[in-house]
N, C-alpha and C. Protein backbone atom coordinates (compact mmCIF):
# COMPACT_ATOMS: atom_id res chain seq x y z
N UNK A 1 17.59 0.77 3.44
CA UNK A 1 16.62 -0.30 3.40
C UNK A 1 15.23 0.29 3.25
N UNK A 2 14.59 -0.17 2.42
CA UNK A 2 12.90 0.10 2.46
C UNK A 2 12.17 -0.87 3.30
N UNK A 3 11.44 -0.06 3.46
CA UNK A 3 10.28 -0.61 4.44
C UNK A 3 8.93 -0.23 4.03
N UNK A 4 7.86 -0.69 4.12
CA UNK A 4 6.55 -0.98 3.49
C UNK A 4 6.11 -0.07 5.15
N UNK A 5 5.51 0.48 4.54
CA UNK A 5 4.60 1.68 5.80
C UNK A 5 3.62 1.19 6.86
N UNK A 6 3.64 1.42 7.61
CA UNK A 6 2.31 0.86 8.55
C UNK A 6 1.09 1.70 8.33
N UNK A 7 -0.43 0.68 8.45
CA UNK A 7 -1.09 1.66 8.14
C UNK A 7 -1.85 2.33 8.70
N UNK A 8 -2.78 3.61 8.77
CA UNK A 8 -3.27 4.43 9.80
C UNK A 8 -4.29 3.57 10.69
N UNK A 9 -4.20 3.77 11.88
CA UNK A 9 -4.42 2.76 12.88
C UNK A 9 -5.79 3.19 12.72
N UNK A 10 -6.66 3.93 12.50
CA UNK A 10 -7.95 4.61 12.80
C UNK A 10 -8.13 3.86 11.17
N UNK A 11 -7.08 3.30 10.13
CA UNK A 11 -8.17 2.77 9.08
C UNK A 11 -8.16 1.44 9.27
N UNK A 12 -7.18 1.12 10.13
CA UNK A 12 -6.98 -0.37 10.66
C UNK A 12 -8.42 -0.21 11.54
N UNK A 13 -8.55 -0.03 12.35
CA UNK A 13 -9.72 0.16 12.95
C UNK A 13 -11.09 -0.07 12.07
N UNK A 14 -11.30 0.58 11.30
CA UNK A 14 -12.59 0.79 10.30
C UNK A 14 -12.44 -0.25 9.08
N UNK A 15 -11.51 -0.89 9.45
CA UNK A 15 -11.42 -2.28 8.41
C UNK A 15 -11.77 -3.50 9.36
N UNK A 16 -11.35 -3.24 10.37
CA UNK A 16 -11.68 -4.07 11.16
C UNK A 16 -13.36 -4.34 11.71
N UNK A 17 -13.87 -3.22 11.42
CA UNK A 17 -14.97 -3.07 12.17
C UNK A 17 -16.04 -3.87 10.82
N UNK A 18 -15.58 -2.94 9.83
CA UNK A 18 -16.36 -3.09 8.60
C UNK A 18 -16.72 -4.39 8.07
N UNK A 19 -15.39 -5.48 8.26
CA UNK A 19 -14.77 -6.54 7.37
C UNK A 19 -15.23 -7.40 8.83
N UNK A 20 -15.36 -7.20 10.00
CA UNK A 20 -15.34 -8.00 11.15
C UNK A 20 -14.51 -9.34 11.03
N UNK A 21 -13.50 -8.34 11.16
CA UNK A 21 -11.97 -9.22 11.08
C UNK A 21 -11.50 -8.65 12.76
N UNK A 22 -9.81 -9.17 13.13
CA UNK A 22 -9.52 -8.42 14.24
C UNK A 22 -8.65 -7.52 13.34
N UNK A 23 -8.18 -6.85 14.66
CA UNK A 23 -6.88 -5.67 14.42
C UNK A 23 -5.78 -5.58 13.65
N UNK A 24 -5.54 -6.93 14.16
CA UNK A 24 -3.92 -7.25 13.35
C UNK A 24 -4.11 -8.09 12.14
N UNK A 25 -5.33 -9.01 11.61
CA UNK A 25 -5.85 -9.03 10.43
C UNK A 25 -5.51 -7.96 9.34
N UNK A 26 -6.47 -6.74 10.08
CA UNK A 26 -6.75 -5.52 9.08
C UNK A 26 -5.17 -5.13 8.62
N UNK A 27 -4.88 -4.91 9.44
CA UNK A 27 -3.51 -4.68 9.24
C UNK A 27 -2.92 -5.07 8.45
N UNK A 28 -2.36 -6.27 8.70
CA UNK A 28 -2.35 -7.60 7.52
C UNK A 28 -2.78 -7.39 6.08
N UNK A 29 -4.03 -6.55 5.80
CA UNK A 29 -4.97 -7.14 4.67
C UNK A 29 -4.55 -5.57 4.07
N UNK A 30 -4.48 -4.98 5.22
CA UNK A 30 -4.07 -3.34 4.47
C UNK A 30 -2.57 -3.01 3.71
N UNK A 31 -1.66 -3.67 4.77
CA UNK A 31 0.05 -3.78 3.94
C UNK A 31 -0.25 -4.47 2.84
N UNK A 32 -1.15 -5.98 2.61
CA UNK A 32 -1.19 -7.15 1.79
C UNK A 32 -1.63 -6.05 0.70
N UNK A 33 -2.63 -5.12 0.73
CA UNK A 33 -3.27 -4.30 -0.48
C UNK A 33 -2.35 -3.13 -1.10
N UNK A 34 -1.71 -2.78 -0.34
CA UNK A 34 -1.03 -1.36 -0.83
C UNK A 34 -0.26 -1.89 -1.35
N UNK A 35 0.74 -3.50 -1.06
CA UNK A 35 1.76 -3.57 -1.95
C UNK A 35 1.44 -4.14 -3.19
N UNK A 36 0.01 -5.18 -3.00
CA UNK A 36 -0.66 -5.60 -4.73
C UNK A 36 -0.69 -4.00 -5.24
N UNK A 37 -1.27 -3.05 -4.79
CA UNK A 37 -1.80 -2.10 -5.83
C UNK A 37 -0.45 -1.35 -6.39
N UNK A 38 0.90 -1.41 -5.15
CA UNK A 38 2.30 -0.63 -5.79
C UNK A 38 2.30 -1.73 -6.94
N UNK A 39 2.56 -3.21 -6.98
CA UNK A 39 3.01 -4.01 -8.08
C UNK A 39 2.34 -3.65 -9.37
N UNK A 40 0.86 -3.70 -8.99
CA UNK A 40 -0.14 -3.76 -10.33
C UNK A 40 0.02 -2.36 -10.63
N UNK A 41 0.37 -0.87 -10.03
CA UNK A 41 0.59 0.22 -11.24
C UNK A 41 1.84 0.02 -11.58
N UNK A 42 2.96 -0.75 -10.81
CA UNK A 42 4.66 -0.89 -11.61
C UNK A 42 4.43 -1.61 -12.67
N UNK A 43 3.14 -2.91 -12.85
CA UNK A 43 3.17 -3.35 -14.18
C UNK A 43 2.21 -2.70 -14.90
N UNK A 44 1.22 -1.96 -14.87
CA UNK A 44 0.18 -0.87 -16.04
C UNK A 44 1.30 0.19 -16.34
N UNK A 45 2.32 0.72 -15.60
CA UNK A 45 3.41 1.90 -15.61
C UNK A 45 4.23 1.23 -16.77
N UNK A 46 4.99 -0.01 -16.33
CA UNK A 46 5.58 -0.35 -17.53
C UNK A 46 4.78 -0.75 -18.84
N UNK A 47 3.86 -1.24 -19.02
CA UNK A 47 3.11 -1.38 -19.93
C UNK A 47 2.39 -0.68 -20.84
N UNK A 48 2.62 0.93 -19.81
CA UNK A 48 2.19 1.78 -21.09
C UNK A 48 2.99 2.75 -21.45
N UNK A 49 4.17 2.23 -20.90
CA UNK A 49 5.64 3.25 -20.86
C UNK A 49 5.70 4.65 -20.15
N UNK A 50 4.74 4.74 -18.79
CA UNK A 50 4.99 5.92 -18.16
C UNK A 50 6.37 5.57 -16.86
N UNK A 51 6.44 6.74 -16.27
CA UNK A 51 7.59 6.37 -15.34
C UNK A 51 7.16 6.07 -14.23
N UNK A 52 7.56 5.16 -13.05
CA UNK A 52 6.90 4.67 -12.27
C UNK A 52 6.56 5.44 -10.65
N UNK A 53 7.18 5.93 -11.29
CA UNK A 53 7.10 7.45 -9.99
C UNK A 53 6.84 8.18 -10.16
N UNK A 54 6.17 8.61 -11.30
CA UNK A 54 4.78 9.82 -11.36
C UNK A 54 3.79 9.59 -10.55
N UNK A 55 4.29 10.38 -9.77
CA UNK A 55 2.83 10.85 -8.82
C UNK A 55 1.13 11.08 -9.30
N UNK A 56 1.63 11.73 -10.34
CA UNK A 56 0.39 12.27 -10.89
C UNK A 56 -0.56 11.11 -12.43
N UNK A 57 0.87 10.40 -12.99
CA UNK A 57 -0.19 9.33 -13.42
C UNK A 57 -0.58 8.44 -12.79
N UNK A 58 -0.24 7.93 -11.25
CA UNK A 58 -0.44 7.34 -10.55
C UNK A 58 -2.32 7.04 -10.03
N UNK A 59 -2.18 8.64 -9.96
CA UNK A 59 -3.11 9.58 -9.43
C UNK A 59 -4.67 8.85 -10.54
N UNK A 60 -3.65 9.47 -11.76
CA UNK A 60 -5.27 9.52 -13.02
C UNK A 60 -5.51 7.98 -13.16
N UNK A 61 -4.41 6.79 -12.74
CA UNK A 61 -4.89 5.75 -13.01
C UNK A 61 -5.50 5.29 -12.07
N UNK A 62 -5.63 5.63 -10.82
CA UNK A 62 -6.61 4.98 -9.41
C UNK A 62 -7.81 5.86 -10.08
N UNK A 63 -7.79 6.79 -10.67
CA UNK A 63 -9.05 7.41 -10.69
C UNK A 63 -9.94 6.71 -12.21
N UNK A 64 -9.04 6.52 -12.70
CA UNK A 64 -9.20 5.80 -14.41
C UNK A 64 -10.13 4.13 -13.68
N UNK A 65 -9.31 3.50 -12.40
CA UNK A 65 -10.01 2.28 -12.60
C UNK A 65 -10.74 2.41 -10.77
N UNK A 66 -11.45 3.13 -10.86
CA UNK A 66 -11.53 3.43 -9.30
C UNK A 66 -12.12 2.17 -8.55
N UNK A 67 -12.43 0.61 -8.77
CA UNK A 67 -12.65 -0.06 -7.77
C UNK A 67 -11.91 -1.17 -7.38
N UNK A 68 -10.19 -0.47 -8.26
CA UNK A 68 -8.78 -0.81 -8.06
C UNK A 68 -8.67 -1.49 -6.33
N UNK A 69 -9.28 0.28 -5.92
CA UNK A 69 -8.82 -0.24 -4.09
C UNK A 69 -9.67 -1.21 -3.74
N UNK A 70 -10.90 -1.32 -4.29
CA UNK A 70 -11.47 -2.22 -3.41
C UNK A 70 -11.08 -3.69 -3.47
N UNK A 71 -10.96 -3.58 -5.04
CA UNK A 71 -10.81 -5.09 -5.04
C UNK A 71 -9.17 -5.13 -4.27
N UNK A 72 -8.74 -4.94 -4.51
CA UNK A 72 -7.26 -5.17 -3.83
C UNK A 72 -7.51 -5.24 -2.43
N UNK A 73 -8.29 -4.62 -1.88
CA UNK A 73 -8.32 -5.11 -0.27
C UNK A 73 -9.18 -6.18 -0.21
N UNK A 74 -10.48 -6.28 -0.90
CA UNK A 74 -11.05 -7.28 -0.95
C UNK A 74 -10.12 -8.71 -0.94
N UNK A 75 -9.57 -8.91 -2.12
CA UNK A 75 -8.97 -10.36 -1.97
C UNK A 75 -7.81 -10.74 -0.99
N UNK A 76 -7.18 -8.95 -0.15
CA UNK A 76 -6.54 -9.17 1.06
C UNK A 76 -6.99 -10.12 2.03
N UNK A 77 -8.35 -9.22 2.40
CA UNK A 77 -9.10 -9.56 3.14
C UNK A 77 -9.46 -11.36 3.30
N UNK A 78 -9.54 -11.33 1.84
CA UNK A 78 -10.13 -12.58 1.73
C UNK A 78 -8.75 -13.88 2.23
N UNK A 79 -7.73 -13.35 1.38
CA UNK A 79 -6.80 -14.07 2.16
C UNK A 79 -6.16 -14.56 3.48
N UNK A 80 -6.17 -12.99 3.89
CA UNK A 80 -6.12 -13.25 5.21
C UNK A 80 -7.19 -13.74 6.15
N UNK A 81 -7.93 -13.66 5.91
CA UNK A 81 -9.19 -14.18 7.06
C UNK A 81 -9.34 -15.90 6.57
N UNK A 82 -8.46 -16.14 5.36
CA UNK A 82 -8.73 -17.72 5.39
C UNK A 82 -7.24 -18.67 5.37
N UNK A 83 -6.58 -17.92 5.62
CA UNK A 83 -4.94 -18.32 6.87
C UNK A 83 -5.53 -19.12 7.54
N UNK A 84 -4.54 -20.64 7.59
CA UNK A 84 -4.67 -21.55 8.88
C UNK A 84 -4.60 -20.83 9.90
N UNK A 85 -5.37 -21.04 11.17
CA UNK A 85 -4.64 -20.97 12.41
C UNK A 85 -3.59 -21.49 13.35
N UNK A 86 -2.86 -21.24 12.96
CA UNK A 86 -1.61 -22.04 13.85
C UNK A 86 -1.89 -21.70 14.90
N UNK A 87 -0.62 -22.59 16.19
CA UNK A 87 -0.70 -22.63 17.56
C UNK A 87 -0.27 -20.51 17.74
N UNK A 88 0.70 -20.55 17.45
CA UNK A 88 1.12 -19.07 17.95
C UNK A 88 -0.05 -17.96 17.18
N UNK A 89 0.49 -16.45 16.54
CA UNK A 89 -0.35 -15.99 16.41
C UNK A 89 -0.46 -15.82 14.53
N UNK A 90 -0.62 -16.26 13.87
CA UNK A 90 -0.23 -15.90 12.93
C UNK A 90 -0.45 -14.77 11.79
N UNK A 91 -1.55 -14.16 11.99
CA UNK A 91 -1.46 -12.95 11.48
C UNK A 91 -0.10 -11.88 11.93
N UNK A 92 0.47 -11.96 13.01
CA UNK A 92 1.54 -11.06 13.65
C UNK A 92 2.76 -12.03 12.87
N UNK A 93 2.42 -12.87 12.40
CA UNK A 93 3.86 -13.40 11.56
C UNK A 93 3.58 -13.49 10.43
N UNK A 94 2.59 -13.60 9.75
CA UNK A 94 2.47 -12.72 8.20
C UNK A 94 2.60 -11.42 8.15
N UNK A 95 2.70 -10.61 9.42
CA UNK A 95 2.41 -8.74 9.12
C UNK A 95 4.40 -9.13 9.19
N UNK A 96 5.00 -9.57 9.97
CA UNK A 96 6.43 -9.37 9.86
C UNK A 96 7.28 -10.24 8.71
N UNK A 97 6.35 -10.97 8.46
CA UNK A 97 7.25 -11.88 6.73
C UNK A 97 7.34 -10.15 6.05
N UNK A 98 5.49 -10.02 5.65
CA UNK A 98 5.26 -9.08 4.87
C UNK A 98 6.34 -7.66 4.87
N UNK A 99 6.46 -7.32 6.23
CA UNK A 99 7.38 -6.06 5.95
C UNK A 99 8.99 -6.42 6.03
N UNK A 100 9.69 -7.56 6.19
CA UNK A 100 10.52 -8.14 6.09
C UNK A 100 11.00 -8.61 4.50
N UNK A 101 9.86 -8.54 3.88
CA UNK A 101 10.20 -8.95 2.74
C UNK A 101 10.97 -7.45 1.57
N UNK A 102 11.52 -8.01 0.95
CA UNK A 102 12.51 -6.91 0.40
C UNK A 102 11.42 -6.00 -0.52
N UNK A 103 11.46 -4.93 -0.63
CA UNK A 103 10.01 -4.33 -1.37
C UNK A 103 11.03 -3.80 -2.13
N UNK A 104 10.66 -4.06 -4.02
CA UNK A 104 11.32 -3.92 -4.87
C UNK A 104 11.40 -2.11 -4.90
N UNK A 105 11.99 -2.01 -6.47
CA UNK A 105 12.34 -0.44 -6.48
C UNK A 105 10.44 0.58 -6.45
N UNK A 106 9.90 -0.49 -6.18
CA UNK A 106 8.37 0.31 -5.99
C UNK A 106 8.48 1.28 -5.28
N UNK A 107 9.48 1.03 -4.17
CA UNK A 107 9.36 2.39 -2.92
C UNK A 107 10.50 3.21 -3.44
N UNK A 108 10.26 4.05 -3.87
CA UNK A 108 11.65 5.10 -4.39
C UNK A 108 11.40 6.35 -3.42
N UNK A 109 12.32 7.27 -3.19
CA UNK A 109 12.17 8.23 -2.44
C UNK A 109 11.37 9.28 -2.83
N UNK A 110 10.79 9.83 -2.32
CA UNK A 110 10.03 10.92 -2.60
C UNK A 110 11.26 11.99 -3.75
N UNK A 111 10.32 12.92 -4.22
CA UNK A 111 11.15 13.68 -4.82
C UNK A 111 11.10 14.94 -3.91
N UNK A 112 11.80 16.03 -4.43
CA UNK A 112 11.60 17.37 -3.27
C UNK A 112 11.01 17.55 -3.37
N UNK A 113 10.38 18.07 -2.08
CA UNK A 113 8.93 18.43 -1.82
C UNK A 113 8.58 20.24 -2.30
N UNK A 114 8.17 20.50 -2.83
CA UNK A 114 8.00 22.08 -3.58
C UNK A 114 6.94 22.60 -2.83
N UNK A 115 7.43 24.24 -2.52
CA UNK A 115 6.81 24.86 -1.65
C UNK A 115 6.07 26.17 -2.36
N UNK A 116 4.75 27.18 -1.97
CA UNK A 116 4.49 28.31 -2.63
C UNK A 116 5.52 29.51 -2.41
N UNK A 117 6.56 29.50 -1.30
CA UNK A 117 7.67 30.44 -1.16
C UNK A 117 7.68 31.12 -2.25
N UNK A 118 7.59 32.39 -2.29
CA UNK A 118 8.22 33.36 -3.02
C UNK A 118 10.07 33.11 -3.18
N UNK A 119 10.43 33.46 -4.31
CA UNK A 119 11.94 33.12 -4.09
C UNK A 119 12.65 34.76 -3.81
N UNK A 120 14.06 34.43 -3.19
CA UNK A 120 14.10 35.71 -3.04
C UNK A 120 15.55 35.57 -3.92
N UNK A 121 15.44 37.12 -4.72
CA UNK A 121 16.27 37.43 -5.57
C UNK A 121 17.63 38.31 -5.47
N UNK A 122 19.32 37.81 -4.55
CA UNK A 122 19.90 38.59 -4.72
C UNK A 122 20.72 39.19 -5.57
N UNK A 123 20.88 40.44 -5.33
CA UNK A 123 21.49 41.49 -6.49
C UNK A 123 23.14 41.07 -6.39
């Protein structure tokens, strides 16, 4: 099963502070962004026929459109901070739809991880 990552609590923090949202907002607005930005390079990936798990065009295209991240948290943000308030809590039940929800082949496994090891050669 995949699962959508939690995100670093110290950037949950500094989203929170920044955006003067609460905790579990940021949170919210941070899963809500990472998975727009996995969708939107699975569709620029297919669209310009690279593979979707290159790391490295991944790489040149956040850098190709660099205010990718912002806006993507931006309209998180924006979403989430304009959620009804229901009686219970509801940001803590959008953060568990959100990682409950099936996350397509976006999350593929890492590949092996490659090391500077010298290899050693037996005779």
């Amino acid at each position: 099963m995949n699962s959508i990552p939690i995100p670093d609590p110290l950037t949950v923090l500094h989203v929170a502070r920044n955006y003067a949202i609460t905790e579990q907002q940021a949170e919210v607005a941070l899963t809500w962004a990472s998975v727009n930005m996995a969708v939107q390079w699975a569709e620029f990936a297919v669209a310009a026929g690279l593979d979707e798990a290159d790391g490295e065009a991944m790489s040149r295209w956040s850098q190709q459109f660099p205010t990718i991240h912002i806006e993507a948290l931006d309209e998180a943000i924006a979403s989430v901070a304009a959620a009804p308030v229901p009686v219970l809590n509801p940001v803590e039940q959008l953060l568990a739809e959100v990682r409950r929800a099936p996350a397509p082949a976006l999350y593929r496994p890492a590949s092996p991880m490659r090391t500077n090891r010298s290899r050693v050669r037996i005779r």
